[in-house]
Protein backbone atom coordinates (compact mmCIF):
# COMPACT_ATOMS: atom_id res chain seq x y z
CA UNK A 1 -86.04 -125.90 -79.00
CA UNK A 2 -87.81 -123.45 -77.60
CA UNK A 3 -91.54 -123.89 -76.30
CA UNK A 4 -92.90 -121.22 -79.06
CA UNK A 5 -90.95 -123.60 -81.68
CA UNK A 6 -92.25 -126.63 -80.72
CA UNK A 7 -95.71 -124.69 -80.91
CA UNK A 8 -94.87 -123.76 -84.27
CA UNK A 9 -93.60 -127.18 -85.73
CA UNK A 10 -96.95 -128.67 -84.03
CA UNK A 11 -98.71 -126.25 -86.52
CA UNK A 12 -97.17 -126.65 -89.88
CA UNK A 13 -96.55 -130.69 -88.93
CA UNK A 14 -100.89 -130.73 -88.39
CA UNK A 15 -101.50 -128.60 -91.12
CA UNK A 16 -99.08 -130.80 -93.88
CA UNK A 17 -101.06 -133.21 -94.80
CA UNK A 18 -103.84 -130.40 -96.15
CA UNK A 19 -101.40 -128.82 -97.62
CA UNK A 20 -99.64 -131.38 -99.64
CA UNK A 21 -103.00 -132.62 -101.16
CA UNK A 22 -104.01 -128.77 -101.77
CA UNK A 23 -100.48 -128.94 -103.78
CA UNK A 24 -100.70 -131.73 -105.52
CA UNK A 25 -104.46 -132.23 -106.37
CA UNK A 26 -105.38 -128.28 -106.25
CA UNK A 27 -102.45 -126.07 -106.90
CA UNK A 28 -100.40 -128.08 -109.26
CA UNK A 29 -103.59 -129.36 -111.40
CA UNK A 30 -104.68 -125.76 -111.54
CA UNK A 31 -101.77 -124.12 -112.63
CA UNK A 32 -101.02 -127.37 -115.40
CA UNK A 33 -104.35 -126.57 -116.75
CA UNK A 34 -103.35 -123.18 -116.99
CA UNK A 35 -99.73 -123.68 -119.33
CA UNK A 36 -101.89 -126.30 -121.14
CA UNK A 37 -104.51 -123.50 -122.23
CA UNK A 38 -101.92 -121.27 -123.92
CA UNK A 39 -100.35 -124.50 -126.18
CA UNK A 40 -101.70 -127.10 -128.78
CA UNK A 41 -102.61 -130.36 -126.65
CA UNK A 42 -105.26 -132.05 -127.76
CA UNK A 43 -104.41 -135.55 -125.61
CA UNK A 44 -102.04 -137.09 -127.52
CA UNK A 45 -99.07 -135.04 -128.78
CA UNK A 46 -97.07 -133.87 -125.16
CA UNK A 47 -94.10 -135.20 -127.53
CA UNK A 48 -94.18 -132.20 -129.84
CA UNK A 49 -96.03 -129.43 -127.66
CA UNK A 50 -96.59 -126.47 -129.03
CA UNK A 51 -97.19 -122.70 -127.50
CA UNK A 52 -100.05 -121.03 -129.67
CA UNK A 53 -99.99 -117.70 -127.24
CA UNK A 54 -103.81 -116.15 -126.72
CA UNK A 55 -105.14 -118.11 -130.10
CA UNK A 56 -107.50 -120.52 -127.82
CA UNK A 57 -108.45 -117.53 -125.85
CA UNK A 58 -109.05 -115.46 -129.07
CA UNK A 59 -110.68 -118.64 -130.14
CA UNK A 60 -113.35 -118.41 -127.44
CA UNK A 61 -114.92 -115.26 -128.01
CA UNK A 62 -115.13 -115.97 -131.77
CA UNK A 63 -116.94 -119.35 -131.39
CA UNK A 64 -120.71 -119.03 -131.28
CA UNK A 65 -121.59 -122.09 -129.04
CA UNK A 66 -119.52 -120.27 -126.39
CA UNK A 67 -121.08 -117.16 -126.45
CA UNK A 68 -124.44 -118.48 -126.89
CA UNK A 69 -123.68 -121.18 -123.85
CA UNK A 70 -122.70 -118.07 -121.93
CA UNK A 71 -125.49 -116.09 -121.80
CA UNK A 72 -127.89 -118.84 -121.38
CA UNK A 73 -125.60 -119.47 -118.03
CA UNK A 74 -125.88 -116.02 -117.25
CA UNK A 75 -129.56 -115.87 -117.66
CA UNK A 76 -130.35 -118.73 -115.64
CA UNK A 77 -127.97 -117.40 -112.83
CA UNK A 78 -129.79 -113.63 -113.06
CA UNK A 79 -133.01 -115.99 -112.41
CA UNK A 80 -131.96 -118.49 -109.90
CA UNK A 81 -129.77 -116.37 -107.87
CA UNK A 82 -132.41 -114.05 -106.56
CA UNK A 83 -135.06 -116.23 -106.06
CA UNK A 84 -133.44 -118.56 -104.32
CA UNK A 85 -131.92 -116.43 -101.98
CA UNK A 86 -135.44 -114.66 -101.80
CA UNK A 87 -136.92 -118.29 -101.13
CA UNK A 88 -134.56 -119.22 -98.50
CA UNK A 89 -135.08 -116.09 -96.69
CA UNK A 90 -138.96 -116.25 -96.73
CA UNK A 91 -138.97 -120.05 -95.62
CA UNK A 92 -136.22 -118.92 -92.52
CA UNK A 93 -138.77 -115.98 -91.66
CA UNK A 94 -141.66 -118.42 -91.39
CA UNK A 95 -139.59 -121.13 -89.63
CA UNK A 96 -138.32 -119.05 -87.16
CA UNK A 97 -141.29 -118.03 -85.60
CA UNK A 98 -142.34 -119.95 -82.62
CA UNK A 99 -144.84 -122.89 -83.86
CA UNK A 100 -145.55 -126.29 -82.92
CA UNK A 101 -142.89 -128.45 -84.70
CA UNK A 102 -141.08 -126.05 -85.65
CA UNK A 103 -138.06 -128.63 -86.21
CA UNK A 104 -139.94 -130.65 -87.92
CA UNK A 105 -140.59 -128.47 -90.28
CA UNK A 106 -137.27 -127.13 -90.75
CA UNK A 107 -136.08 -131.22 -91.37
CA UNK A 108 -138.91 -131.11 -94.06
CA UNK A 109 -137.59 -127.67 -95.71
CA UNK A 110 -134.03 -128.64 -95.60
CA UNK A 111 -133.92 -132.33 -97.09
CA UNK A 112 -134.29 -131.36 -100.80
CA UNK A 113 -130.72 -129.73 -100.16
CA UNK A 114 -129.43 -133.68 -98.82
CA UNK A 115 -131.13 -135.25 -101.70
CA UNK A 116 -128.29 -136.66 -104.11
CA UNK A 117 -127.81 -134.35 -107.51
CA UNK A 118 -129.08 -138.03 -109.64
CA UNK A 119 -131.78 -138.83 -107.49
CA UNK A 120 -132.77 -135.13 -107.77
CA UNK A 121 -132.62 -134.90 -111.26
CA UNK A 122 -134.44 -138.58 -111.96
CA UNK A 123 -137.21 -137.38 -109.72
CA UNK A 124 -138.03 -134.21 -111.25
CA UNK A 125 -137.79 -135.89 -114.90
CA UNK A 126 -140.88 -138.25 -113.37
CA UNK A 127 -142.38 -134.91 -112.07
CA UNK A 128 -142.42 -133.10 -115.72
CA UNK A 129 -142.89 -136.56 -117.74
CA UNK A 130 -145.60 -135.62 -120.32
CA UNK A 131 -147.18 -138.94 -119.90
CA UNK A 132 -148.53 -139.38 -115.91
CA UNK A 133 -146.05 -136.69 -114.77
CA UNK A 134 -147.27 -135.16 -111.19
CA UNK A 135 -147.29 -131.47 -112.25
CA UNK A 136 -149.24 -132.04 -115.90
CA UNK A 137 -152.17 -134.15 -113.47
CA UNK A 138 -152.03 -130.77 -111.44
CA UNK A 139 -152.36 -128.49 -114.17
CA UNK A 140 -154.82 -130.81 -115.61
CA UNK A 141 -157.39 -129.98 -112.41
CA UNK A 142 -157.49 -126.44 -113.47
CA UNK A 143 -158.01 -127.14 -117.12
CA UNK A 144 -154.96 -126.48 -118.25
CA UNK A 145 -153.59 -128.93 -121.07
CA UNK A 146 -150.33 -131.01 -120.76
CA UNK A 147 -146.90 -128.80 -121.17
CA UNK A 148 -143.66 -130.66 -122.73
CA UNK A 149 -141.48 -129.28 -120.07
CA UNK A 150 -138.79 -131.02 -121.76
CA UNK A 151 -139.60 -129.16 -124.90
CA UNK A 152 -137.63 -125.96 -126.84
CA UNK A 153 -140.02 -123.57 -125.25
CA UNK A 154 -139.83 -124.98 -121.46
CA UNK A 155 -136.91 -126.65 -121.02
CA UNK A 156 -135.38 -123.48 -119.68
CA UNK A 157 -138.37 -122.96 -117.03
CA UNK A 158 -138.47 -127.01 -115.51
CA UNK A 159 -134.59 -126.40 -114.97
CA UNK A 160 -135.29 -123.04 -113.19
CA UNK A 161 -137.70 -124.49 -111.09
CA UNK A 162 -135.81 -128.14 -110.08
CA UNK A 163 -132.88 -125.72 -109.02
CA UNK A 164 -135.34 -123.44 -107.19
CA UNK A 165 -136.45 -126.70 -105.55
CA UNK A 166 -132.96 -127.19 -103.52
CA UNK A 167 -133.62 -123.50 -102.57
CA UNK A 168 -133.68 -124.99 -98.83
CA UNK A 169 -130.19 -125.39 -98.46
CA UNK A 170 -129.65 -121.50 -97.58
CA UNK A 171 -132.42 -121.95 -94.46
CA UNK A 172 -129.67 -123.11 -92.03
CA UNK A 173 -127.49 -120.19 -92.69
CA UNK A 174 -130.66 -117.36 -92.93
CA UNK A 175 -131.85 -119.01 -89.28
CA UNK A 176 -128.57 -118.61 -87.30
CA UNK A 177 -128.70 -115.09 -88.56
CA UNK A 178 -132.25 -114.16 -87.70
CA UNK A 179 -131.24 -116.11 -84.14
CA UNK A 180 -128.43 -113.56 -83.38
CA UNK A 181 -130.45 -110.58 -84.22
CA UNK A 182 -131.32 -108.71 -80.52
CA UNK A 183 -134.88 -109.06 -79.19
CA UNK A 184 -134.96 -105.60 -77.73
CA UNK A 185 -134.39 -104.24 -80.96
CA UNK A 186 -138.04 -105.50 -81.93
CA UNK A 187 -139.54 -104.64 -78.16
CA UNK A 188 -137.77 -101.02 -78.92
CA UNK A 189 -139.92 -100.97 -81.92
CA UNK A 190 -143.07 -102.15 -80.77
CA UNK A 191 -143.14 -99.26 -77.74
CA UNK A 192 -142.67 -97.45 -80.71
CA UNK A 193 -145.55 -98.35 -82.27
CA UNK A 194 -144.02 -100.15 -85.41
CA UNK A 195 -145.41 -103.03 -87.08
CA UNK A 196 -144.62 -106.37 -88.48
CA UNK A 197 -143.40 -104.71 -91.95
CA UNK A 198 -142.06 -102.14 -90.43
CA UNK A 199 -139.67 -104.47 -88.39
CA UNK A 200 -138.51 -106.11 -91.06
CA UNK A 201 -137.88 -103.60 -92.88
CA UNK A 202 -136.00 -101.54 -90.67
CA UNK A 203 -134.02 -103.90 -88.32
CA UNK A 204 -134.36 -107.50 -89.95
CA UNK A 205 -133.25 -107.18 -93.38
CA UNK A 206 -130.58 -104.47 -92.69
CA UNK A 207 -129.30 -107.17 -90.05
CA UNK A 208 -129.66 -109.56 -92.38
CA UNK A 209 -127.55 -108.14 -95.47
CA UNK A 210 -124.62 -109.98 -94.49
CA UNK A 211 -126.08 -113.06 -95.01
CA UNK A 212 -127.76 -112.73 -98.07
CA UNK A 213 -124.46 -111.32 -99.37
CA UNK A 214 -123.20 -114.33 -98.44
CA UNK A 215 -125.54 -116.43 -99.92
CA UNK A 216 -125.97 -114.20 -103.24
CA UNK A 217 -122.05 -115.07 -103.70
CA UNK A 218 -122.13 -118.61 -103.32
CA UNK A 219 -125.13 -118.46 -105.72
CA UNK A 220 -123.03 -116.66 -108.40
CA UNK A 221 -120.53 -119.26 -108.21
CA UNK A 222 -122.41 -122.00 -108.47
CA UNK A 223 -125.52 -121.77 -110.73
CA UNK A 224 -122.08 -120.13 -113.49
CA UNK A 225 -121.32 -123.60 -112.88
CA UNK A 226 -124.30 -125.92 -113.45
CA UNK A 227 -123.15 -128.82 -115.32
CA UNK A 228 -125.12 -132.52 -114.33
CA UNK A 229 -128.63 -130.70 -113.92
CA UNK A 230 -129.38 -129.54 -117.98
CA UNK A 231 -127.24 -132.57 -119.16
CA UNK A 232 -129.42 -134.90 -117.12
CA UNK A 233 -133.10 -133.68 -117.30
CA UNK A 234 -132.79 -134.05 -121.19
CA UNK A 235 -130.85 -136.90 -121.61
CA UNK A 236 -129.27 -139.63 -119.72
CA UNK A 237 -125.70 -139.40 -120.76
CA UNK A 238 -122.88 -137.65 -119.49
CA UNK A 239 -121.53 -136.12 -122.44
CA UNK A 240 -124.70 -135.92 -124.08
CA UNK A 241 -125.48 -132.44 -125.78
CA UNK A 242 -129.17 -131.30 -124.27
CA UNK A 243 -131.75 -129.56 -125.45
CA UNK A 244 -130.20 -125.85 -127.13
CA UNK A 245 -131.73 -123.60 -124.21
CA UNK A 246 -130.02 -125.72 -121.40
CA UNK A 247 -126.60 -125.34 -123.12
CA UNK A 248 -124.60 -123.93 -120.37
CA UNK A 249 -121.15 -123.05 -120.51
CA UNK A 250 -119.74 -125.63 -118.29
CA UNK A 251 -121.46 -128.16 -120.77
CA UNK A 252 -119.57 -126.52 -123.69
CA UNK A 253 -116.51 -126.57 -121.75
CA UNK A 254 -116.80 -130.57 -120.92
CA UNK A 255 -118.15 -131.07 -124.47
CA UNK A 256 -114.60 -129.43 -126.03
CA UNK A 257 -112.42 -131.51 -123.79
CA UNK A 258 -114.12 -135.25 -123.47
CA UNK A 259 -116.24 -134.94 -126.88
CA UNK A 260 -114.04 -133.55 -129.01
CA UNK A 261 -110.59 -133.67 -127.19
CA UNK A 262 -109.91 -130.38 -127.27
CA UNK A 263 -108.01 -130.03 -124.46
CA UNK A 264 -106.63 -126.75 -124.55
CA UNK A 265 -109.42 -124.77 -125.49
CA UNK A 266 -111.20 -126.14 -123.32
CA UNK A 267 -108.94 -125.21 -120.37
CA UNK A 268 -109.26 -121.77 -122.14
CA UNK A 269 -113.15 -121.93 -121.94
CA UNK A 270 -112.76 -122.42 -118.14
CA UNK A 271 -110.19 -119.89 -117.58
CA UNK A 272 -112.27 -117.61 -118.93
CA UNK A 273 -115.36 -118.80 -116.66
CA UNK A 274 -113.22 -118.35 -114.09
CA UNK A 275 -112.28 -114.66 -115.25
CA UNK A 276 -116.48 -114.19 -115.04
CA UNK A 277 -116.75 -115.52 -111.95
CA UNK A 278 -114.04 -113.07 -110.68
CA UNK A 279 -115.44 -110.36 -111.89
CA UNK A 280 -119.06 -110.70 -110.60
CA UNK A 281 -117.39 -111.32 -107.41
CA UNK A 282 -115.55 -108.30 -107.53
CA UNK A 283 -118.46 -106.25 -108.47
CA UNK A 284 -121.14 -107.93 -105.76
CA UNK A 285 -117.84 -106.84 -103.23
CA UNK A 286 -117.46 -103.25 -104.71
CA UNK A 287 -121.27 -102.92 -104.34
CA UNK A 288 -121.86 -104.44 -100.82
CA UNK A 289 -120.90 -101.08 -99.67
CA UNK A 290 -124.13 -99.81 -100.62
CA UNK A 291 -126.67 -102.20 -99.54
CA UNK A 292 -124.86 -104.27 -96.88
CA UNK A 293 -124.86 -103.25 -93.54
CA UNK A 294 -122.89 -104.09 -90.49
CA UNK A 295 -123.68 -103.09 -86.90
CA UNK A 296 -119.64 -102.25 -86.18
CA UNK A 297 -120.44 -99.46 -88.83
CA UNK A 298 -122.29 -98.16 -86.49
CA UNK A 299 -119.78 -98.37 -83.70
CA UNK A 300 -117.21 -96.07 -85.63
């Protein structure tokens, strides 16, 4: 065997054991889910299977819960998605400047994103509570009376602003790219006569579109997601249905398939999740042309 071989059999023999659990656990499961969506399984009759062609995908887009579940997960992403990734670009701004304890501060910043999804959840319910909660006593300083932020008509807002609350976790990522942005670039500006807004405008945040495209994306996929967080700050149940304005579709998904055993549409409800998710992808890639900016464009 020749040495490039041996190099070559080191490689696939190191790289096996990801594979083979990305097979089994990811690939296979994936692709089951996938057949199962276009039959009749409901748990308990793999005996006498049945195909049923598009009729749980036709299914989806006729059922109300869906739709409605849907847009309330698309509304909440439209409002999470920017202001988080507005959020963790202010808080890296501030943090990168040169202050004393700076790293403590970024510790500080960046725990919420650490904090386990429960504990996050059971903390914020004690935070809202209508009885003693900390942000009622707040409002109550100012005059304002107690809200019911579990209620119809906030329920939406106190799960907007828990998730805003793990906003931290994008810090990390929005410092290492204000780090590798070139100092002269700012003394160039400053001979120039150019000011703090005018920096920022003009070399930090076209420097910085990569990484808020980055973190934009990740958004997308996972606030589309959200599953534990509406379930939990209502209700203290798993499979519990909350409150009608934190319906998401992940919950309608997981209340088809454990709730009511309807496995195959719900593997249809996630396919077509996924199909979303796709497609905002695509279009947030199509569109990066437009607004994200690279310094090798500038090198062509």
């Amino acid at each position: 065997m020749t040495e490039k071989n041996r190099r070559i059999a080191a490689f696939y023999l190191m790289i096996s054991p990801w594979f083979l659990i990305f097979l089994f656990l990811g690939l296979f499961p994936l692709l089951y889910g996938l057949y199962l969506s276009f039959t009749n399984y409901y748990g308990f009759n793999m005996q006498d299977l049945d195909t049923v062609g598009w009729h749980n995908y036709r299914l989806v887009f006729t059922d109300t819960d869906a739709m409605y579940a849907l847009g309330r997960t698309l509304y909440y992403t439209a409002v999470t998605v920017p202001l988080s990734t507005a959020i963790a670009l202010g808080l890296a701004l501030l943090l990168n400047r040169h202050i004393p304890g700076g790293g403590v501060y970024r510790t500080i910043f960046y725990l919420p994103s650490l904090v386990p999804v429960i504990s996050t959840i059971l903390m914020w319910k004690i935070i809202f509570s209508s009885n003693g909660g900390v942000l009622n006593a707040i409002l109550g300083l100012f005059g304002i009376e107690p809200i019911n932020w579990f209620g119809y008509d906030y329920a939406t807002t106190s799960l907007i602003i828990m998730s805003l609350w793990g906003a931290g976790g994008g810090i990390l990522i929005n410092l290492a790219g204000l780090k590798g942005i070139p100092r002269d670039l700012y003394e160039a500006a400053s001979i120039d006569g150019a000011g703090v807004f005018q920096n920022f405008r003009r070399i930090t945040l076209p420097l910085m579109t990569p990484i808020i495209f980055f973190n934009v994306l990740m958004g997308i996929i996972g606030s589309l997601q959200v599953y534990l967080q509406p379930i939990l700050l209502n209700g203290s149940e798993l499979l519990a249905r909350p409150i009608q304005p934190n319906y998401m579709y992940v919950v309608h998904a997981f209340q088809q398939i454990f709730a009511s055993q309807r496995f195959a549409y719900g593997m249809a409800l996630l396919w077509v999740l996924f199909v979303v998710i796709l497609a905002l992808s695509i279009v947030v890639f199509i569109t990066s042309k437009y607004w994200v900016y690279y310094e090798t464009d500038q090198e062509r």
